[in-house]
C-alpha atoms as a PDB file:
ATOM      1  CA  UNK A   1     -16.713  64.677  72.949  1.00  0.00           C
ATOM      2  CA  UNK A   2     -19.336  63.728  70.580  1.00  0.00           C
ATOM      3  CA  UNK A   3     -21.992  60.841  71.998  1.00  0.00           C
ATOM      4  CA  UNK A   4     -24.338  59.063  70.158  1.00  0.00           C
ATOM      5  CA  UNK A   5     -27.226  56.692  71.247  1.00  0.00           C
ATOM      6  CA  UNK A   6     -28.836  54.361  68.751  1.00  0.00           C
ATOM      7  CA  UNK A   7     -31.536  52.230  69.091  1.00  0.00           C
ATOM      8  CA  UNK A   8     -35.198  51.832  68.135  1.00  0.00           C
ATOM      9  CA  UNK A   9     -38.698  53.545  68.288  1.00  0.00           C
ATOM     10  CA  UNK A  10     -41.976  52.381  68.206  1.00  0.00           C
ATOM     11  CA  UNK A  11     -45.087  54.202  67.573  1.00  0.00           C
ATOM     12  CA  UNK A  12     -48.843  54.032  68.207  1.00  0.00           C
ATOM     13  CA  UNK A  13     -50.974  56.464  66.331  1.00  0.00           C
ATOM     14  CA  UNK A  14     -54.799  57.423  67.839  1.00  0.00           C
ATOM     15  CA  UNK A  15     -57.476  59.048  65.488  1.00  0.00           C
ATOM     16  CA  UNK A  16     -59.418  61.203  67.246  1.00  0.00           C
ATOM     17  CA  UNK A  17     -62.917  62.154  66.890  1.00  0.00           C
ATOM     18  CA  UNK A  18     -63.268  66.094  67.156  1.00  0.00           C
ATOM     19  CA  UNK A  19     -67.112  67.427  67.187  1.00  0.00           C
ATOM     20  CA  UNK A  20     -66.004  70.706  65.573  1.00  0.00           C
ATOM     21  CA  UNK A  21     -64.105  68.610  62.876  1.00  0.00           C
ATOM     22  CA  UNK A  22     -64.269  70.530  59.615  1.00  0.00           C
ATOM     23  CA  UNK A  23     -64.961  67.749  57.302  1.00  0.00           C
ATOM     24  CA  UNK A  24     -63.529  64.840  55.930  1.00  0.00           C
ATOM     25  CA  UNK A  25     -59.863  66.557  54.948  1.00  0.00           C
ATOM     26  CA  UNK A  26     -59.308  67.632  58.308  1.00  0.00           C
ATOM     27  CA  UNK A  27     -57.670  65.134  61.252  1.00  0.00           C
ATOM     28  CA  UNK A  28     -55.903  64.707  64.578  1.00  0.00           C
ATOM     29  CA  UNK A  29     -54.053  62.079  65.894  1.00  0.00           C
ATOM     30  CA  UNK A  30     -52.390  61.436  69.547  1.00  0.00           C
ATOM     31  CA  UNK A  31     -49.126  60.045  69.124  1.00  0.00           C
ATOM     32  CA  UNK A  32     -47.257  57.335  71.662  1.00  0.00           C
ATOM     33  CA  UNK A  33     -43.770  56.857  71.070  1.00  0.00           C
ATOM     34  CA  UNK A  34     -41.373  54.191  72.744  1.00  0.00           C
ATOM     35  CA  UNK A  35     -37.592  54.382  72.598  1.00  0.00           C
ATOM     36  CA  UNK A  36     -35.764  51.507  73.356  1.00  0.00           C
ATOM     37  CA  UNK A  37     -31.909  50.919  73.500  1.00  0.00           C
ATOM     38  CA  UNK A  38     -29.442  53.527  74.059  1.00  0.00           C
ATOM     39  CA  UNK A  39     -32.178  55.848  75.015  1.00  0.00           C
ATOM     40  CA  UNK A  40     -35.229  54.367  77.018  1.00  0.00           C
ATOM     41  CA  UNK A  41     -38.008  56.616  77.373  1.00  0.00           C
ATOM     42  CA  UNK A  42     -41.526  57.627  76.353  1.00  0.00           C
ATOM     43  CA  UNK A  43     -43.004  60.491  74.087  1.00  0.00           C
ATOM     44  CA  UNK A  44     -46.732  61.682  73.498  1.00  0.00           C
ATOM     45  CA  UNK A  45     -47.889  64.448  70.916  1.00  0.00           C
ATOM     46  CA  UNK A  46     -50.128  65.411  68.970  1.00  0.00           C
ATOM     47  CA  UNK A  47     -50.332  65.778  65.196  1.00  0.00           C
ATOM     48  CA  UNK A  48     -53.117  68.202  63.459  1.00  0.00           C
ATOM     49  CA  UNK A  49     -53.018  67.419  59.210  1.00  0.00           C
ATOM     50  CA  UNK A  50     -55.492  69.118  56.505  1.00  0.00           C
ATOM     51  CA  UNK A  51     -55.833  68.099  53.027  1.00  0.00           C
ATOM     52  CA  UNK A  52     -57.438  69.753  49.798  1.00  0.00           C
ATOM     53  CA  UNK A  53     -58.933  69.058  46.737  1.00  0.00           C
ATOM     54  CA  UNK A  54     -55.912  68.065  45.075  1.00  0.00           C
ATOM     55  CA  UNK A  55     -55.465  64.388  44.902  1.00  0.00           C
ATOM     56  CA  UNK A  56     -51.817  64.005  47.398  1.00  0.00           C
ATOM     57  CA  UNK A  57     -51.502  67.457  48.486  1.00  0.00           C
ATOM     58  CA  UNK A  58     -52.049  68.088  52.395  1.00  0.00           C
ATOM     59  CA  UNK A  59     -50.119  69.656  55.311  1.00  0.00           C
ATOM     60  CA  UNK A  60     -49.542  68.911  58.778  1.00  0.00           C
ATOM     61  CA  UNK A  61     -47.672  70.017  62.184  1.00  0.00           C
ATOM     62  CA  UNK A  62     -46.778  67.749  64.988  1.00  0.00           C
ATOM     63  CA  UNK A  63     -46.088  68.570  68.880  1.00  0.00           C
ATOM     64  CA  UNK A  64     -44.779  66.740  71.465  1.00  0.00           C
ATOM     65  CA  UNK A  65     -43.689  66.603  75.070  1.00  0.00           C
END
């Protein structure tokens, strides 16, 4: 049997300041999630993004626990 739990999430994104930061296209940001409704629960991560030099191109991964 198939179960599904709706509801909603809220999220609170942290820059953080790294001393070996590579420059302005470089970043890192802790993530706090909140579930509410179906599922109640809390998530933290972490999310690592780099840009380049062309104007809306960039990559990023995300982890979380």
């Amino acid at each position: 049997m198939e179960q599904i739990a709706t509801g909603t999430f809220e999220v609170k994104l942290s820059p953080q300041v790294d001393e070996h930061n590579s420059g302005p296209l470089m970043g890192r940001l802790l993530i706090d999630k909140t579930f509410h409704g179906g599922l109640d629960g809390t998530s933290k991560g972490q999310m690592l993004s780099a840009g380049t030099a062309i104007k809306g191109s960039a990559g990023y991964v995300g982890l979380a626990k």
